[in-house]
ModelCIF file with pLDDT and N, C-alpha, C, O atoms, coordinates in Angstrom:
data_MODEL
#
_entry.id   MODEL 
#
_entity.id                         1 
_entity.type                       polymer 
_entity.pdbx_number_of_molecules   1 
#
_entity_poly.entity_id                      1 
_entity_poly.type                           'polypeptide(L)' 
_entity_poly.nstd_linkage                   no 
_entity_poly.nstd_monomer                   no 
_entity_poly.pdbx_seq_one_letter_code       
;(UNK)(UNK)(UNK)(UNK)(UNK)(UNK)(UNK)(UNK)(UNK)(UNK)(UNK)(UNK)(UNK)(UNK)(UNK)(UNK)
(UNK)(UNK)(UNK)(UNK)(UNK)(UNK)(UNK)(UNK)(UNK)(UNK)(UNK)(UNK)(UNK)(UNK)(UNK)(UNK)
(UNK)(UNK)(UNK)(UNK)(UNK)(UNK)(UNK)(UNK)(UNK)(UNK)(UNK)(UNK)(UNK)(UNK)(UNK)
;
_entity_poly.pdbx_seq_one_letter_code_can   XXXXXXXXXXXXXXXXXXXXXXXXXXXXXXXXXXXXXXXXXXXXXXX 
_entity_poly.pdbx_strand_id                 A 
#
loop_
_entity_poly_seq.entity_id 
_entity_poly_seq.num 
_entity_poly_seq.mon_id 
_entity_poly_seq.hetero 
1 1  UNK n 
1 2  UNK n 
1 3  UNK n 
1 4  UNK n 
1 5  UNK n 
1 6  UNK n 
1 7  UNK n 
1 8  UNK n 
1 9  UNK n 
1 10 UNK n 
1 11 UNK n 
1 12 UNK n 
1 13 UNK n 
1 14 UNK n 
1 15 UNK n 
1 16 UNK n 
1 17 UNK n 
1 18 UNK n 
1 19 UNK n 
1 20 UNK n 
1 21 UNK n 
1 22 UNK n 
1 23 UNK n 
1 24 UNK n 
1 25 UNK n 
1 26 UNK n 
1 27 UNK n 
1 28 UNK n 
1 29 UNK n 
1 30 UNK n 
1 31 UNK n 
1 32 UNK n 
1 33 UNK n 
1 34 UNK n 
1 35 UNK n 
1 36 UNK n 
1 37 UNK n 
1 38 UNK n 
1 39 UNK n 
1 40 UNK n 
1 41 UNK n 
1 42 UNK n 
1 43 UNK n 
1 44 UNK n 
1 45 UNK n 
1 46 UNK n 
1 47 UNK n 
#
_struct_asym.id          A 
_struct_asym.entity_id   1 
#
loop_
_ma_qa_metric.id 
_ma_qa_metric.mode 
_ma_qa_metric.name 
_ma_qa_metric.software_group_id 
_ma_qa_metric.type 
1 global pLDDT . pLDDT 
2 local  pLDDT . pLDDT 
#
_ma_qa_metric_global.metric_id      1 
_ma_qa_metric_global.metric_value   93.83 
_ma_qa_metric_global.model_id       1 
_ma_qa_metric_global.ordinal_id     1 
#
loop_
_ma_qa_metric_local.label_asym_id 
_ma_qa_metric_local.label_comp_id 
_ma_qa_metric_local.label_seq_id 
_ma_qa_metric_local.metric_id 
_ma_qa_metric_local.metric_value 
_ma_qa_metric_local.model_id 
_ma_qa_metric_local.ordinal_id 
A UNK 1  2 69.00 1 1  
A UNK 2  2 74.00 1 2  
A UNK 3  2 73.00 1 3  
A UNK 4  2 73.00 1 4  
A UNK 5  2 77.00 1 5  
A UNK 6  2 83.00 1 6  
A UNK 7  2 87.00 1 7  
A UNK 8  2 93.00 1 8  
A UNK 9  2 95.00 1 9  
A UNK 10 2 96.00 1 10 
A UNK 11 2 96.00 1 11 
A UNK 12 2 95.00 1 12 
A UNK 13 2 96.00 1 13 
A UNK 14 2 96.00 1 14 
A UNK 15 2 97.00 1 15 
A UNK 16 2 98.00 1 16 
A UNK 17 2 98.00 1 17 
A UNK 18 2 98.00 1 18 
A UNK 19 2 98.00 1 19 
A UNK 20 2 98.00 1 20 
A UNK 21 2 97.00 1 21 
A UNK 22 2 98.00 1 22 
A UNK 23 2 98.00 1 23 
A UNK 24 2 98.00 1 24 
A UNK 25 2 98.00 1 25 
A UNK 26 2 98.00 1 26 
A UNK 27 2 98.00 1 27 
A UNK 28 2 98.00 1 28 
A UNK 29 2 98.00 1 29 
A UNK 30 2 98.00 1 30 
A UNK 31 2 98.00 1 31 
A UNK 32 2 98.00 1 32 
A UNK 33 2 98.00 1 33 
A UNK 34 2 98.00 1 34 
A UNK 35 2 98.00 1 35 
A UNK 36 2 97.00 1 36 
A UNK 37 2 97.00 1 37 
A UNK 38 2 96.00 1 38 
A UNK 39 2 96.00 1 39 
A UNK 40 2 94.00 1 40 
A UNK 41 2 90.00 1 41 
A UNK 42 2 94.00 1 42 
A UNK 43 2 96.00 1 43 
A UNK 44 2 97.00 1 44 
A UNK 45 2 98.00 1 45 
A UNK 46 2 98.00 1 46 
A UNK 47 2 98.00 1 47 
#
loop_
_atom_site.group_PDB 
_atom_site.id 
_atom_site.type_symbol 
_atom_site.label_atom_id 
_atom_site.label_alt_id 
_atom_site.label_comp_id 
_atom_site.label_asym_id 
_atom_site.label_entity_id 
_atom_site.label_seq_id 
_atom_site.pdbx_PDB_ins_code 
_atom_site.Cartn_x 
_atom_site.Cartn_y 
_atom_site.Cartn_z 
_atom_site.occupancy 
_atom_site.B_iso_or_equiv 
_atom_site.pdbx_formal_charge 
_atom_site.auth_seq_id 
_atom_site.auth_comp_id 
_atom_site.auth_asym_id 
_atom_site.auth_atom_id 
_atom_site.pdbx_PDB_model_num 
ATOM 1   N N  . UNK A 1 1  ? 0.831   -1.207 0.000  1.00 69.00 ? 1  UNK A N  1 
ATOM 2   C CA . UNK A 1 1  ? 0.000   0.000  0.000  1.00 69.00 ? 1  UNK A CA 1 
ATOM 3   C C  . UNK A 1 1  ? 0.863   1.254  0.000  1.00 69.00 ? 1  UNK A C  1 
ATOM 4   O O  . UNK A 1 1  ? 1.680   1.398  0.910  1.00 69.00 ? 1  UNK A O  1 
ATOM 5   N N  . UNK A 1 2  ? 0.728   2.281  -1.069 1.00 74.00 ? 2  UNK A N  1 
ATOM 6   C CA . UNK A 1 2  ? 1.503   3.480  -0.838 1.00 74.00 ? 2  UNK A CA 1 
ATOM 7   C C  . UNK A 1 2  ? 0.571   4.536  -0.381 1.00 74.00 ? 2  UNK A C  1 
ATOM 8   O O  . UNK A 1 2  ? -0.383  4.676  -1.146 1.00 74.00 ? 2  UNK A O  1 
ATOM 9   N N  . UNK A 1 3  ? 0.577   5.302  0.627  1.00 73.00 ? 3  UNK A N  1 
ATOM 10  C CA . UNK A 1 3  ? -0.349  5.967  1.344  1.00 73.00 ? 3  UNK A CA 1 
ATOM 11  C C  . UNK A 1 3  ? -0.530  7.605  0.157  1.00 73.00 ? 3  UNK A C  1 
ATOM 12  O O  . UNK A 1 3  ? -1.467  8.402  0.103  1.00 73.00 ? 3  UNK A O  1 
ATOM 13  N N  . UNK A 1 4  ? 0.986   7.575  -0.755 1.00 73.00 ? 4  UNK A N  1 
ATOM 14  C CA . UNK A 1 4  ? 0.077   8.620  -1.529 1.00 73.00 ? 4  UNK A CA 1 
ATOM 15  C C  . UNK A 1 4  ? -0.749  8.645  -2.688 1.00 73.00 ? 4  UNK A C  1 
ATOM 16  O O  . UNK A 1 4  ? -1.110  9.587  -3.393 1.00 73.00 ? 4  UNK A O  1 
ATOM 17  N N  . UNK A 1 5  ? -0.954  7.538  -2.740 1.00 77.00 ? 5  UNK A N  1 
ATOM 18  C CA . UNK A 1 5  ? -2.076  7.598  -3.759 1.00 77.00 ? 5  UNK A CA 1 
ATOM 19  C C  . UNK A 1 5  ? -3.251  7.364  -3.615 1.00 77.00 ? 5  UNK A C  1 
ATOM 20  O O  . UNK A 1 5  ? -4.031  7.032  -4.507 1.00 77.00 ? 5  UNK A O  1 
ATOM 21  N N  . UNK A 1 6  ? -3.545  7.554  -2.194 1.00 83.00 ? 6  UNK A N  1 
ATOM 22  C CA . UNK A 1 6  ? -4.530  8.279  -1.789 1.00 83.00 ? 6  UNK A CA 1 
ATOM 23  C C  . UNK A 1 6  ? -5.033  9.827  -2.054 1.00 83.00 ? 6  UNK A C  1 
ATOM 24  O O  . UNK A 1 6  ? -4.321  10.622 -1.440 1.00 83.00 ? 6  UNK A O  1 
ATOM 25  N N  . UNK A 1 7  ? -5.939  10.362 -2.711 1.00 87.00 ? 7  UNK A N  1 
ATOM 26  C CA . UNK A 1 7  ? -5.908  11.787 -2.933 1.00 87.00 ? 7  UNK A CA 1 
ATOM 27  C C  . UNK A 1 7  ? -6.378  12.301 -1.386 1.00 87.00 ? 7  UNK A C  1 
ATOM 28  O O  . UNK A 1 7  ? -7.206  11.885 -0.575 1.00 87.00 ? 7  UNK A O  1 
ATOM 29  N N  . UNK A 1 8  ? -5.323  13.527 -1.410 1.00 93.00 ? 8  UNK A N  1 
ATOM 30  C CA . UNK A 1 8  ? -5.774  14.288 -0.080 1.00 93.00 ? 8  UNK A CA 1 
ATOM 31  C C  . UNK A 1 8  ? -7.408  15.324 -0.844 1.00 93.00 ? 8  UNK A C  1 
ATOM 32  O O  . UNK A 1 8  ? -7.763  15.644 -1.978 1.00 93.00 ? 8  UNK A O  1 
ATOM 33  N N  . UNK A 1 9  ? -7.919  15.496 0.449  1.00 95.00 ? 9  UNK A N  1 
ATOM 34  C CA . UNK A 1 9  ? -8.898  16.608 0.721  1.00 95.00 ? 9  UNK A CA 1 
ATOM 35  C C  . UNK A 1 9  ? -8.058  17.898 0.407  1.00 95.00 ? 9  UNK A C  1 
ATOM 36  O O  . UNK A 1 9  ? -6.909  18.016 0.834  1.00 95.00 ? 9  UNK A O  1 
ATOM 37  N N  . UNK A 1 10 ? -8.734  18.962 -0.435 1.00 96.00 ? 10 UNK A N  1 
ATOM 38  C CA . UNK A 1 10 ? -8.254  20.254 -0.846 1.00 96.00 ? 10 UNK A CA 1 
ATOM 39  C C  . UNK A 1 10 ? -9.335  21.324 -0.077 1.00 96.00 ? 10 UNK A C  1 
ATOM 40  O O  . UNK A 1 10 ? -10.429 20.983 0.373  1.00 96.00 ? 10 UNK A O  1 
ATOM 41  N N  . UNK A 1 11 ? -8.841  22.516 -0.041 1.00 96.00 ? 11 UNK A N  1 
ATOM 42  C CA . UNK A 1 11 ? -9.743  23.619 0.545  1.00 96.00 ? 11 UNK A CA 1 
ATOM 43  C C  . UNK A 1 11 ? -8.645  24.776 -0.440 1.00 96.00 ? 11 UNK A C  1 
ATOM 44  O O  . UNK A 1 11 ? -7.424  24.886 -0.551 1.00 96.00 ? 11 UNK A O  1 
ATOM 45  N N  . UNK A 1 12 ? -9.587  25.351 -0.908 1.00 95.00 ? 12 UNK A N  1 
ATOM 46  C CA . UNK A 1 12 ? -9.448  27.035 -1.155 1.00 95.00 ? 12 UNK A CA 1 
ATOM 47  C C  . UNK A 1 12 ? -9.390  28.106 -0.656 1.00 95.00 ? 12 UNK A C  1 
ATOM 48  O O  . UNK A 1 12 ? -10.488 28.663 -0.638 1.00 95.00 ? 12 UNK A O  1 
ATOM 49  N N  . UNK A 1 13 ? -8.377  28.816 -0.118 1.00 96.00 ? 13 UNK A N  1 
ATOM 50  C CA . UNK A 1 13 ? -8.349  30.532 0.650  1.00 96.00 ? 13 UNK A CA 1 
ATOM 51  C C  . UNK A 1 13 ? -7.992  31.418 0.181  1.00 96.00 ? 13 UNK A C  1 
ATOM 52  O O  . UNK A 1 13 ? -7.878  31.419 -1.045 1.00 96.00 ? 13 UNK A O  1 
ATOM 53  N N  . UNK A 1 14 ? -7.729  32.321 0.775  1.00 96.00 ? 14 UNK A N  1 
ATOM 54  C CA . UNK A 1 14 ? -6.835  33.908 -0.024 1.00 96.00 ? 14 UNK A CA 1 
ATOM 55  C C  . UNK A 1 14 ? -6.101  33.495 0.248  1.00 96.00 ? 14 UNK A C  1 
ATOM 56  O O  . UNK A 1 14 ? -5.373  33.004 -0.615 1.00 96.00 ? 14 UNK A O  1 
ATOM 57  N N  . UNK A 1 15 ? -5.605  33.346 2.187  1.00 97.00 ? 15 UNK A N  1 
ATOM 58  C CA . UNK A 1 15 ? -4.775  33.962 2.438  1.00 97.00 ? 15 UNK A CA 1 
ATOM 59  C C  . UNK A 1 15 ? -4.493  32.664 3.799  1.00 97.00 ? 15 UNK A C  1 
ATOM 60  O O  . UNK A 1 15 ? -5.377  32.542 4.647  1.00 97.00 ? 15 UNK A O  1 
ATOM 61  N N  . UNK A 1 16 ? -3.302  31.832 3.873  1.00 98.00 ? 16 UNK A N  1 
ATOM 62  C CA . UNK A 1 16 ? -3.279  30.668 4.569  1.00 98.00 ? 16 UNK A CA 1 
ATOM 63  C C  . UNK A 1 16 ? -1.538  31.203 5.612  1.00 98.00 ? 16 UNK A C  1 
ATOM 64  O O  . UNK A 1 16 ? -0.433  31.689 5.374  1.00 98.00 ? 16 UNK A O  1 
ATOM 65  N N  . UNK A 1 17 ? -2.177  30.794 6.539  1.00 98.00 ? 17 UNK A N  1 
ATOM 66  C CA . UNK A 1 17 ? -1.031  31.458 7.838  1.00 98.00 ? 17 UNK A CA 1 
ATOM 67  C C  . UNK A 1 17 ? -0.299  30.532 8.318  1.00 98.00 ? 17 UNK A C  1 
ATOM 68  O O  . UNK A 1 17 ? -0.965  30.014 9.215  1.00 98.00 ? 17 UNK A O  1 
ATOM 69  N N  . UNK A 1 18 ? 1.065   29.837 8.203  1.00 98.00 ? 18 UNK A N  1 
ATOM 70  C CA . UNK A 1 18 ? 1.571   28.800 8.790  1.00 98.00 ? 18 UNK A CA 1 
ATOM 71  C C  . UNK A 1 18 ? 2.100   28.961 10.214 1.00 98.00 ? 18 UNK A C  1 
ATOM 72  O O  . UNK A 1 18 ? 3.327   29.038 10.154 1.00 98.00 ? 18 UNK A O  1 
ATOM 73  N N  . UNK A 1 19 ? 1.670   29.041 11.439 1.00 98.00 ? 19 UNK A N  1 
ATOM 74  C CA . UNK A 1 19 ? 2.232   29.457 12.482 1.00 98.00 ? 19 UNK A CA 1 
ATOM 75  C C  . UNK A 1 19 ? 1.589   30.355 13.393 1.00 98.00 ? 19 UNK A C  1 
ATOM 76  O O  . UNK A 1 19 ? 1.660   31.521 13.008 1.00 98.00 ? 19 UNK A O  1 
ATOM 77  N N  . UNK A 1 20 ? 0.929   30.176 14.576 1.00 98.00 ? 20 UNK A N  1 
ATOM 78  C CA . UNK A 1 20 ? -0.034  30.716 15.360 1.00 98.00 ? 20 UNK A CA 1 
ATOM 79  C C  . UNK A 1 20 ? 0.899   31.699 16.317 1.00 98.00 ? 20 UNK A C  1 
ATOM 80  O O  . UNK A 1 20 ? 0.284   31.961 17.351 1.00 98.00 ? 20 UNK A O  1 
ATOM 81  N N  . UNK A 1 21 ? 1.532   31.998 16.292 1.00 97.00 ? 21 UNK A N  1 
ATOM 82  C CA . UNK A 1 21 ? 2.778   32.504 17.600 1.00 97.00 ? 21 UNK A CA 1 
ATOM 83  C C  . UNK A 1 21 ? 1.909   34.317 16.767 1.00 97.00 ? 21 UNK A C  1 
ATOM 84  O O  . UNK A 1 21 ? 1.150   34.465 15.809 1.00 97.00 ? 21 UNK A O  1 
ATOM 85  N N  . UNK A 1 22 ? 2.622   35.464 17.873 1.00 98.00 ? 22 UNK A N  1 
ATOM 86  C CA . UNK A 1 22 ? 2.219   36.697 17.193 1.00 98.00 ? 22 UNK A CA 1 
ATOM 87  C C  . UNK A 1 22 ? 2.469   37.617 15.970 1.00 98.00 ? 22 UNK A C  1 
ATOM 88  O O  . UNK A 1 22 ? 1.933   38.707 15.771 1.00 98.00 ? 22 UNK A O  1 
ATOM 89  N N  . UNK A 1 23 ? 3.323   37.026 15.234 1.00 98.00 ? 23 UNK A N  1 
ATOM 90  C CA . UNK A 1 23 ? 3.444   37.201 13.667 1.00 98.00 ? 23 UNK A CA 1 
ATOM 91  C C  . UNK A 1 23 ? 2.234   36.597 13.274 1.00 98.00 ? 23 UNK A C  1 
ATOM 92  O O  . UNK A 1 23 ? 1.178   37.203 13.460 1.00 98.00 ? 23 UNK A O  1 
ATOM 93  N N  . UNK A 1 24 ? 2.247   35.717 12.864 1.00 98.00 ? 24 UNK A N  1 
ATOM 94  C CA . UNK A 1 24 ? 1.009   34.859 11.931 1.00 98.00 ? 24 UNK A CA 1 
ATOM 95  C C  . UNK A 1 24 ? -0.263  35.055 12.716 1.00 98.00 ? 24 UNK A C  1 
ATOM 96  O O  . UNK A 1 24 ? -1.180  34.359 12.280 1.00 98.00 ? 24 UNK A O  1 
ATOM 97  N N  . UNK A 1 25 ? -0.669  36.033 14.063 1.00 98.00 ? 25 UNK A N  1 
ATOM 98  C CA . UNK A 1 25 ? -2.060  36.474 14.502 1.00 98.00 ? 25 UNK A CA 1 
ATOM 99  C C  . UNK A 1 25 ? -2.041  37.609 14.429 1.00 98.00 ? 25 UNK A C  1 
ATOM 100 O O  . UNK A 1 25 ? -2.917  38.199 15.062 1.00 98.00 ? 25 UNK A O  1 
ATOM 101 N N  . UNK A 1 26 ? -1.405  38.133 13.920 1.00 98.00 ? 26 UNK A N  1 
ATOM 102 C CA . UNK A 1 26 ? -1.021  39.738 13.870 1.00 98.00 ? 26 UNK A CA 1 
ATOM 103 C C  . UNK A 1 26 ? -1.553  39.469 12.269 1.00 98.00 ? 26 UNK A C  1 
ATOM 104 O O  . UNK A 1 26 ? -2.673  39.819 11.896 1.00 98.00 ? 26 UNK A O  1 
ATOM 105 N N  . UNK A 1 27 ? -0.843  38.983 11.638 1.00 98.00 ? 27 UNK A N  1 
ATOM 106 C CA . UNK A 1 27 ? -0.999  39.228 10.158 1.00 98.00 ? 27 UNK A CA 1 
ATOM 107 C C  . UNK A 1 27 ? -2.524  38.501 9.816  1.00 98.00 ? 27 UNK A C  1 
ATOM 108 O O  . UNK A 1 27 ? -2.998  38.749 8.707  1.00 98.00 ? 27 UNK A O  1 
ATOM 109 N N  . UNK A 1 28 ? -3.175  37.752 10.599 1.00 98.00 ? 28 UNK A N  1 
ATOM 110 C CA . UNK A 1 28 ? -4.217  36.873 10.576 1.00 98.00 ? 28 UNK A CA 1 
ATOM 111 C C  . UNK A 1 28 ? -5.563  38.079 11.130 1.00 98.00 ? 28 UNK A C  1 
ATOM 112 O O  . UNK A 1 28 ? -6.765  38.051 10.863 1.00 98.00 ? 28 UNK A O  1 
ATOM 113 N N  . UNK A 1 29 ? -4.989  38.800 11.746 1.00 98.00 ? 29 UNK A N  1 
ATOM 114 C CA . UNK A 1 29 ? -5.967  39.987 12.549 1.00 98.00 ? 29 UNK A CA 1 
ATOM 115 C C  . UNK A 1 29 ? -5.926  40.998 11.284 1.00 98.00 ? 29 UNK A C  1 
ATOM 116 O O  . UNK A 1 29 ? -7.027  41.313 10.832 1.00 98.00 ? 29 UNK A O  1 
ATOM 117 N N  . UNK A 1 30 ? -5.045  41.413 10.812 1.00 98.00 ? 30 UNK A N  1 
ATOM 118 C CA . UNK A 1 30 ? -4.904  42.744 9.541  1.00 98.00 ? 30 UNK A CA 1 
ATOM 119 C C  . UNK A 1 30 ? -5.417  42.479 8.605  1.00 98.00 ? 30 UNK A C  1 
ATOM 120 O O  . UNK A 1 30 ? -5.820  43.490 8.029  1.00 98.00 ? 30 UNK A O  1 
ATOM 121 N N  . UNK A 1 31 ? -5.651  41.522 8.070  1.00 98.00 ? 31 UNK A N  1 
ATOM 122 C CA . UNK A 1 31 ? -5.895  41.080 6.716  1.00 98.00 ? 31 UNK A CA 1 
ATOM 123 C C  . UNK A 1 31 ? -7.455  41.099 7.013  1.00 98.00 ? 31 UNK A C  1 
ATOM 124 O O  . UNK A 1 31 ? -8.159  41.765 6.253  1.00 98.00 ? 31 UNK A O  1 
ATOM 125 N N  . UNK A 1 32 ? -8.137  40.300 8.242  1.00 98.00 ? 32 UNK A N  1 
ATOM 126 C CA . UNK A 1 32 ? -9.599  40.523 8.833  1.00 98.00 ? 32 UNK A CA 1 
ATOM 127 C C  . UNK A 1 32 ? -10.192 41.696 8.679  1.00 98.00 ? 32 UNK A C  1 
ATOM 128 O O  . UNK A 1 32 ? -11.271 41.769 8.092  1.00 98.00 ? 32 UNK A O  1 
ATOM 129 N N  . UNK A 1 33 ? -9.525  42.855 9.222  1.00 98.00 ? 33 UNK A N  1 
ATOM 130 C CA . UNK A 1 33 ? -9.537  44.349 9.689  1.00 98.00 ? 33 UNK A CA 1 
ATOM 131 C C  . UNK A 1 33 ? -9.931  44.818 8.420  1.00 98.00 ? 33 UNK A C  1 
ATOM 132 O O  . UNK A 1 33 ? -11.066 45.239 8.193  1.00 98.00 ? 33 UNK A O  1 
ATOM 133 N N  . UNK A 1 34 ? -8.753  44.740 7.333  1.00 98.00 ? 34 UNK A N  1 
ATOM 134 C CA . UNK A 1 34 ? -8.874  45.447 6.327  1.00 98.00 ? 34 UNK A CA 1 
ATOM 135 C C  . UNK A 1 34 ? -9.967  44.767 5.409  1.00 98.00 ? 34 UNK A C  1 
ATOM 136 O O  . UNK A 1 34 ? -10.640 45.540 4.727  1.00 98.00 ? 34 UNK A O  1 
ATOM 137 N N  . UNK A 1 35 ? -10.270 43.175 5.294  1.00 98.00 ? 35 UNK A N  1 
ATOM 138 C CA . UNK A 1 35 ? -11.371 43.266 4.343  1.00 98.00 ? 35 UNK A CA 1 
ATOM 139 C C  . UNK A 1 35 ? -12.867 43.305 5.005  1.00 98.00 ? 35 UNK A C  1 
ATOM 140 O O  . UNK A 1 35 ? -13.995 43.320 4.513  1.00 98.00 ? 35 UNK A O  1 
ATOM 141 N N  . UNK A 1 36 ? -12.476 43.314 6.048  1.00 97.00 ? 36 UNK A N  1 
ATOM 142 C CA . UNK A 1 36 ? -14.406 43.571 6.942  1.00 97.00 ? 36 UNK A CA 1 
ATOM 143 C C  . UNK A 1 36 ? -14.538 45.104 6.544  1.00 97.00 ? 36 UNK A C  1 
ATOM 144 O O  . UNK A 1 36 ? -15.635 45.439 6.096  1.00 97.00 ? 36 UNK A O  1 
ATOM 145 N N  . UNK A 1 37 ? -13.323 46.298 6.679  1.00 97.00 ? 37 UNK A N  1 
ATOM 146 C CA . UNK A 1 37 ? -13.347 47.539 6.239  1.00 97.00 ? 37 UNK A CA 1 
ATOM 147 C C  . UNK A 1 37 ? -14.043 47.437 5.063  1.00 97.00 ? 37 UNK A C  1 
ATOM 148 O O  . UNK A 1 37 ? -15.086 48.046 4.826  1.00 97.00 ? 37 UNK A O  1 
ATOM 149 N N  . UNK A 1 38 ? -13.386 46.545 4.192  1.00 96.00 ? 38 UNK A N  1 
ATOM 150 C CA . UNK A 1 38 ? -13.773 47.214 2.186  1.00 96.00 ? 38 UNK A CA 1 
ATOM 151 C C  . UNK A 1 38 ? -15.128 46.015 2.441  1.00 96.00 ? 38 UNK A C  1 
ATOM 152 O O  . UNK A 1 38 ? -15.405 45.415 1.403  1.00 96.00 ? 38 UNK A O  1 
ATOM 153 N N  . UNK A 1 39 ? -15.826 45.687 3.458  1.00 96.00 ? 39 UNK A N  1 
ATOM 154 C CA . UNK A 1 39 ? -17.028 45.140 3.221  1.00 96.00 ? 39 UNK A CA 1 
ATOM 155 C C  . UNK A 1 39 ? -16.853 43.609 1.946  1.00 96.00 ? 39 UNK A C  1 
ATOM 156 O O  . UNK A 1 39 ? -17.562 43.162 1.044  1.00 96.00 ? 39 UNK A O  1 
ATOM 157 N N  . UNK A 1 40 ? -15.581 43.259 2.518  1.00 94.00 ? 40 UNK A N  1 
ATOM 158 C CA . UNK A 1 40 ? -15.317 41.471 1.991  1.00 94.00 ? 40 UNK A CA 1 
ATOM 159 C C  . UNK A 1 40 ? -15.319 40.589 3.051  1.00 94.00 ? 40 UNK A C  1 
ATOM 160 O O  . UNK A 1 40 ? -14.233 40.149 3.429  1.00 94.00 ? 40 UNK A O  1 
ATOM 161 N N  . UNK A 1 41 ? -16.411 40.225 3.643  1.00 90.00 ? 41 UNK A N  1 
ATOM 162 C CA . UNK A 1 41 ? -16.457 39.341 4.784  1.00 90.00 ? 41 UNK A CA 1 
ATOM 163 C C  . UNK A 1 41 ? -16.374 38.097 4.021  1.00 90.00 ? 41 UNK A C  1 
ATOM 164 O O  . UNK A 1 41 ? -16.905 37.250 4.739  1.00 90.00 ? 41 UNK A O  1 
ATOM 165 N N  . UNK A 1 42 ? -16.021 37.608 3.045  1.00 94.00 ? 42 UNK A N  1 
ATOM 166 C CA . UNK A 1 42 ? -16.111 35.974 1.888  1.00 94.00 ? 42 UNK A CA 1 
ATOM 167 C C  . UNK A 1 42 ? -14.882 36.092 2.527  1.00 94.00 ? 42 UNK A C  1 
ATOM 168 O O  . UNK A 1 42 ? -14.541 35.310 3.415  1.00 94.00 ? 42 UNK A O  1 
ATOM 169 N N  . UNK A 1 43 ? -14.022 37.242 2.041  1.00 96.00 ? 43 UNK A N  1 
ATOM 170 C CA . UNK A 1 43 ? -12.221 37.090 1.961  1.00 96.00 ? 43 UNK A CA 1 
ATOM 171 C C  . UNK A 1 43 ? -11.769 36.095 3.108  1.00 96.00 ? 43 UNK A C  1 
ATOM 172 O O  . UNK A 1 43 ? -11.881 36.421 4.290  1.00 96.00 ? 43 UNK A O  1 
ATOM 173 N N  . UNK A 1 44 ? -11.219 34.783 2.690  1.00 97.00 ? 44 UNK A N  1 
ATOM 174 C CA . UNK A 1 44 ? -10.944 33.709 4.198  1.00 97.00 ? 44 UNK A CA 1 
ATOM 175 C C  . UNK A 1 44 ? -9.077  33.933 3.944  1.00 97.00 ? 44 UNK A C  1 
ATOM 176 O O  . UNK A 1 44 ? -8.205  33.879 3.076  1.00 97.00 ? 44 UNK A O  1 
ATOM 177 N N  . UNK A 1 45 ? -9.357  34.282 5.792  1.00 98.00 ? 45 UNK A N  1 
ATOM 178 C CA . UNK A 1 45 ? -7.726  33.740 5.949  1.00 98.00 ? 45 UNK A CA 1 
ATOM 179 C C  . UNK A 1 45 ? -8.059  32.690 7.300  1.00 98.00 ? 45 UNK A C  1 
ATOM 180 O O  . UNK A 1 45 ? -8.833  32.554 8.248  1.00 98.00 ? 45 UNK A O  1 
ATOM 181 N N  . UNK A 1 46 ? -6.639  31.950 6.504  1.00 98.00 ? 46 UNK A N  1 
ATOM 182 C CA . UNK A 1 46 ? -6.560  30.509 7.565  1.00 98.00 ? 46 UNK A CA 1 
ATOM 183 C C  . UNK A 1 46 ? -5.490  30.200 8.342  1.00 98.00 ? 46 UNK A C  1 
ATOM 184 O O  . UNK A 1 46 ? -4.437  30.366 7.726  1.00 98.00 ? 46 UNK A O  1 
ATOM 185 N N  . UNK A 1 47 ? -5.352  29.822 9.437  1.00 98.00 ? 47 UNK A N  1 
ATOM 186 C CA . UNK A 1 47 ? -3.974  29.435 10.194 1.00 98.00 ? 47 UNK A CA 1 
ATOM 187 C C  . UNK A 1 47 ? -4.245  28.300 10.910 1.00 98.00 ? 47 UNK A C  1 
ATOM 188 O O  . UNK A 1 47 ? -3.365  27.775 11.592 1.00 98.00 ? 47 UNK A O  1 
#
């Protein structure tokens, strides 16, 4: 059995954050800020 030929599950974002520490919630908070501002609540960021 080779485990990659299994197809993984995919998901679609803008904007994907590797790392929860206060860089990547800082930049995870701004990107929120600014598209709830321009009225893009769709716009997904992920971490």
């Amino acid at each position: 059995f080779d485990p990659t030929e299994v197809e993984r599950e995919s998901d679609q974002v803008d904007v994907c954050i590797v790392g929860g520490g206060p860089a990547g919630l800082s930049a995870a908070i701004r990107l929120k800020q600014l598209a709830n501002d321009a009225g893009n609540e769709d716009f997904r960021v992920l971490l």
